[in-house]
Structures are given as C-alpha cells and as structure tokens.
Protein backbone atom coordinates (compact mmCIF):
# COMPACT_ATOMS: atom_id res chain seq x y z
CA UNK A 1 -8.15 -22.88 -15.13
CA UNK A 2 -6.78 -26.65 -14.06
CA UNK A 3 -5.64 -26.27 -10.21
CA UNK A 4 -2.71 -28.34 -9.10
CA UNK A 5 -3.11 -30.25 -5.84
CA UNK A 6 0.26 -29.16 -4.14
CA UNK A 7 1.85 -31.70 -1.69
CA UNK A 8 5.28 -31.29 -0.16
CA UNK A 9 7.68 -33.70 -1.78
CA UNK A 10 6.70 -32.09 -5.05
CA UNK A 11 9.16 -30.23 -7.83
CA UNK A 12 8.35 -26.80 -8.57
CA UNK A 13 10.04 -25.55 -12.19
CA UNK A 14 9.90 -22.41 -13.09
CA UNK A 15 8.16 -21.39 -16.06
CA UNK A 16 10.69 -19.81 -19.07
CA UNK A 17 8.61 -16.84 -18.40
CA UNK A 18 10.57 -16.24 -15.63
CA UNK A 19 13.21 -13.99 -16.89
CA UNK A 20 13.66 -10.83 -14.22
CA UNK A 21 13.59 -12.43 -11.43
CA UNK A 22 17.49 -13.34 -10.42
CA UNK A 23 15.88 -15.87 -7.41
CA UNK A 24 13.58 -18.05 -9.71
CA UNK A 25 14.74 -17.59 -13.39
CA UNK A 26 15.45 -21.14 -14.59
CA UNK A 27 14.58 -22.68 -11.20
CA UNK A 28 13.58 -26.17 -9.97
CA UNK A 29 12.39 -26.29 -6.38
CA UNK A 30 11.70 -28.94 -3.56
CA UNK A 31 8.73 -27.88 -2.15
CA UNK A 32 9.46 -28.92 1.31
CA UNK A 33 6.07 -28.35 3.01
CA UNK A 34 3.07 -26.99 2.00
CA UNK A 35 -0.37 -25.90 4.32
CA UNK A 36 -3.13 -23.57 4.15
CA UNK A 37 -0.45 -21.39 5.90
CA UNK A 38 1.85 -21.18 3.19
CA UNK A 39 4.38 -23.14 1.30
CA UNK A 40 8.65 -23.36 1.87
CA UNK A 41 10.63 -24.98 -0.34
CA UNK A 42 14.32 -24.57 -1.37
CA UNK A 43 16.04 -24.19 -5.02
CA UNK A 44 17.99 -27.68 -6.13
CA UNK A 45 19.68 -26.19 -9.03
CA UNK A 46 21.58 -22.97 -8.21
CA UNK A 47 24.94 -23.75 -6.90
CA UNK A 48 26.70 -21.11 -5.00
CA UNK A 49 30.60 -20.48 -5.08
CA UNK A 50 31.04 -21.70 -1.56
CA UNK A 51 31.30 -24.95 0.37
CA UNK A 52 30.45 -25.65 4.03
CA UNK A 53 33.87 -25.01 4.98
CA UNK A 54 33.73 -21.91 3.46
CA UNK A 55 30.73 -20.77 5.84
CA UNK A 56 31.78 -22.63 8.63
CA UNK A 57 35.95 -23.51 9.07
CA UNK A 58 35.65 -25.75 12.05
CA UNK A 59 33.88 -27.98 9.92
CA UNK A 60 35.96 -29.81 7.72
CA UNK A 61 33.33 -30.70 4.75
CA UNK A 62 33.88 -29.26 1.07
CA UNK A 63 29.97 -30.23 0.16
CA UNK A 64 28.68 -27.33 -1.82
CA UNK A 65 26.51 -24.48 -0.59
CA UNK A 66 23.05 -23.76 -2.86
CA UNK A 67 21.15 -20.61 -3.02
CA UNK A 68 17.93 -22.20 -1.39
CA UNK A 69 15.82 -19.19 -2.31
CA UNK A 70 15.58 -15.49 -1.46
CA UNK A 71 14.02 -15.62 2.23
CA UNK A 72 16.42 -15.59 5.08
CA UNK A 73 19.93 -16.05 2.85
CA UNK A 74 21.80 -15.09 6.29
CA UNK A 75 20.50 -18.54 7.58
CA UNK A 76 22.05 -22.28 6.81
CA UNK A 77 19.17 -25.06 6.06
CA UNK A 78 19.55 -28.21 4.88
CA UNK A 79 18.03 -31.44 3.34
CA UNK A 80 19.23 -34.80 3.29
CA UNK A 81 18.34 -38.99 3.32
CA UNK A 82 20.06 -40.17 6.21
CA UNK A 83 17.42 -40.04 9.23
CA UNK A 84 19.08 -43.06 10.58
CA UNK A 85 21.98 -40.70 11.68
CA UNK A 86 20.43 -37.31 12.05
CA UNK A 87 17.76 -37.16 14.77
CA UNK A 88 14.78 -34.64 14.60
CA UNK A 89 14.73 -34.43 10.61
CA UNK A 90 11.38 -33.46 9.45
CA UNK A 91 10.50 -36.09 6.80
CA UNK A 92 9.05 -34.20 3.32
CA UNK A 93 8.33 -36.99 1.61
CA UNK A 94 9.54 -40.67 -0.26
CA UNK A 95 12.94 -40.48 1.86
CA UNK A 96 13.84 -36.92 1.82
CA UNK A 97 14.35 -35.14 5.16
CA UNK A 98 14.56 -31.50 6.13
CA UNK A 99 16.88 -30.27 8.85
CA UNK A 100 17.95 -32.09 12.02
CA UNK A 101 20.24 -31.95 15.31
CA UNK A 102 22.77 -29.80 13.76
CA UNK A 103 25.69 -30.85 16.41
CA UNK A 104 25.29 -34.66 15.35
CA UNK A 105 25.57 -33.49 11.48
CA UNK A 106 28.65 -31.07 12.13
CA UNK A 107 29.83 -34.74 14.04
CA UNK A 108 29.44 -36.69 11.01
CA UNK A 109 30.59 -34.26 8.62
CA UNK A 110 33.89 -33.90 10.46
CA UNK A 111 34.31 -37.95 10.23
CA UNK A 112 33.30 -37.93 6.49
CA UNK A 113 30.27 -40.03 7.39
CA UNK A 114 27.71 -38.26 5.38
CA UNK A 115 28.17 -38.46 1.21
CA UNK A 116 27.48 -35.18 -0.57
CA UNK A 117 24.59 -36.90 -2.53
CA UNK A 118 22.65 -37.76 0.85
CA UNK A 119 23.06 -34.23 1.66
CA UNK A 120 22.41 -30.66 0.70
CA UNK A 121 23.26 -27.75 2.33
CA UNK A 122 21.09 -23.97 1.47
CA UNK A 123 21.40 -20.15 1.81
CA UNK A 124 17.99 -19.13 2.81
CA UNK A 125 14.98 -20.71 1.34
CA UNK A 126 11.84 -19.89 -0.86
CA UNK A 127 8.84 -19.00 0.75
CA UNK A 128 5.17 -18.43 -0.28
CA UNK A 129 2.08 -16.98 1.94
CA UNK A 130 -1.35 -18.85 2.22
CA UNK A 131 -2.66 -19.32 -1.62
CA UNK A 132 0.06 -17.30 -3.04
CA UNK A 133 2.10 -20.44 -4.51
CA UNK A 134 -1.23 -21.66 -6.06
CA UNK A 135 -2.12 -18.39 -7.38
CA UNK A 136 1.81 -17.89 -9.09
CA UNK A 137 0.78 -21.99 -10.70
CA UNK A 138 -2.81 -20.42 -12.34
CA UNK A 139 -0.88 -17.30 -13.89
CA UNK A 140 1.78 -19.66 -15.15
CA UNK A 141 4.85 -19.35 -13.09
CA UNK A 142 5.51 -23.08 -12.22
CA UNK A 143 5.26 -26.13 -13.51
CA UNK A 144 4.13 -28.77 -11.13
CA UNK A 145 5.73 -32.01 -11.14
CA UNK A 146 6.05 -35.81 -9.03
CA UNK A 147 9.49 -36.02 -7.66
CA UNK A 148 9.94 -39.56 -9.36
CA UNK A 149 13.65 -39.19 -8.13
CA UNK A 150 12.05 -39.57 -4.78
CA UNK A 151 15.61 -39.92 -2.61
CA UNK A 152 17.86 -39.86 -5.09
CA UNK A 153 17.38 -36.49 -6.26
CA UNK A 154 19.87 -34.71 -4.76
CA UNK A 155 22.03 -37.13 -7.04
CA UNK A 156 19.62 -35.92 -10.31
CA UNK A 157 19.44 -32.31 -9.99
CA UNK A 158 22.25 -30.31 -10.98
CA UNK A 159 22.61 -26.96 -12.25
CA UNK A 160 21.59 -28.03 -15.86
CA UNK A 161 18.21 -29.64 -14.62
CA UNK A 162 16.61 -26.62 -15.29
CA UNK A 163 17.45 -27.27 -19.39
CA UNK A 164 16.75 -31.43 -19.03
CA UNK A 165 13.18 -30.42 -18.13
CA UNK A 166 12.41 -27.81 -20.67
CA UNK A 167 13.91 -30.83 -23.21
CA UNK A 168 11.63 -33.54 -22.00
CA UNK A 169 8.94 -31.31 -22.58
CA UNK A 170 9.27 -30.82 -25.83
CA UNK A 171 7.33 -28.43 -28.56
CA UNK A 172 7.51 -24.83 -27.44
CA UNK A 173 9.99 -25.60 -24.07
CA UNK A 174 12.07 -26.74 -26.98
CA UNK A 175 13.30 -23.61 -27.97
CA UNK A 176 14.70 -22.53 -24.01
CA UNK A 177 16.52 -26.01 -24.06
CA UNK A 178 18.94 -24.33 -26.30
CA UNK A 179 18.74 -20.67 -25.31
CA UNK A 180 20.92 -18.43 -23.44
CA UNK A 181 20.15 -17.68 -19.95
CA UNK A 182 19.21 -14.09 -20.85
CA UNK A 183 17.65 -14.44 -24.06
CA UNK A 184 19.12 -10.81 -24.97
CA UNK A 185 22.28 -12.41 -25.26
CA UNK A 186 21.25 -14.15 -28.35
C-alpha cells in the first residue's frame, strides 16, 4: 500500500467512510505536529455554538469556539498568523502558529487587535500515538493533502469544507458532495 510522508502543516480529511464516529465524521484537520512520538492536530471545520466570550467573560472577543478534536475538550488551544504580536507561538508550518503567551493574546483580544481570520480558538484537540495516524491513512481513514492555503486557511475552511473537498475530487467522492450528513437520512 502507498505510504504518505506526514509533515505538520499538512490537511488531514476524513475519509466518507467515516460515519460513527461523532469526532471525525466529515472532518478536515491541521495536523499541527507530527514525530515518531505521535501526531496532534486540531479539526478546522466543526464550529461549536460558543464564542470566546462565552468561555471566558472578561474577555471581550465574540471569535468562535471549534471542536478541535476529542482529547482534552476541558482545555482552550489555539492557532493563529500573527507571531509578530504573540510571543512563544510554536510555528507549524508556511505562517501558521500554534499557541502563545496567553496574557498578551487575552491583551489584544480585549483591544480588538487580532482579526478572527488570523485566529482560531479550539476545545480540545485530536491526538494520535506513535504510527497510529499512519496506520488509520493505509486502512483508509484520511486523505492526505498540502495545505496550499498555507496562512490563509483559517479564512478557507469553514464548516462546508468538508463537502468542497469531496467535490474537487470528483468520481465516487461525488456522490457525498450531495449527501446528507447521516446517509440514513436519505
């Protein structure tokens, strides 16, 4: 079977296969970094019915909250392209940063400094143990793709990427480009 050379930076989408699983089904992922320790990465696509205020009143930001992945939902995470204002980020890859000094953020959200498309804040994230992400690619899980939004994909991925990529794919993705999230609906 062809094996994928994983890099962080890269889009994960789930396969249609994917129907069960509430985390993953129609999924696209940032894969955020990636070792022969494991793999973290956090879901672009599934919005959540909060906003940062919501989770945290002092702050006086309305950017919305995404379900980053089932691992540690309890826990805020975030991503963004501004490491010119927020120290310490952890640069994925082409632009896109991971985390930072969280005071300095809460700072810059309060002045309305930071644009919600250089910015996106997560509920827990999606994790994977040594081999385990590589092994869920061979059985057909994910689909394995450049980020050729590099940092402008937080201004790309919304929740109807998910669809956009099954259409661009054509043939047999075709037919979940027009079908129902749960296909017993139809």
């Amino acid at each position: 079977m062809h094996k994928t050379i994983l890099e962080k930076g890269m889009l994960l989408v789930a396969e249609p296969s994917i129907i069960g699983d509430m985390s993953f089904h129609r999924s696209v992922i940032l894969l955020a970094e990636h070792s022969t320790s494991g793999s973290v990465g956090f879901i672009l696509n599934k919005p959540l019915a909060y906003t940062l205020n919501d989770l945290i009143p002092e702050i006086n930001a309305f950017h919305t909250i995404y379900n980053g992945g089932p691992v540690e939902q309890d826990n805020l995470y975030f991503m963004h392209t501004i490491p010119e204002l927020i120290p310490e980020s952890i640069e994925i890859s082409n632009g896109i940063y991971w985390g930072g000094d969280f005071e300095i953020t809460k700072d810059l959200l309060q002045r309305s400094m930071i644009p919600k498309e250089k910015i996106r804040f997560f509920l827990g994230y999606s994790g994977w143990d040594a081999h385990q992400i590589q092994e869920e690619i061979e059985s057909e899980t994910w689909l394995v793709y450049d980020n050729k939004y590099e940092n402008k994909i937080f201004e790309q991925v919304t929740s109807g990427f998910w669809k956009k990529k099954m259409k661009e794919l054509g043939g047999s993705y075709l037919l979940w480009y027009n079908a129902p999230p749960d296909p017993n609906l139809n």
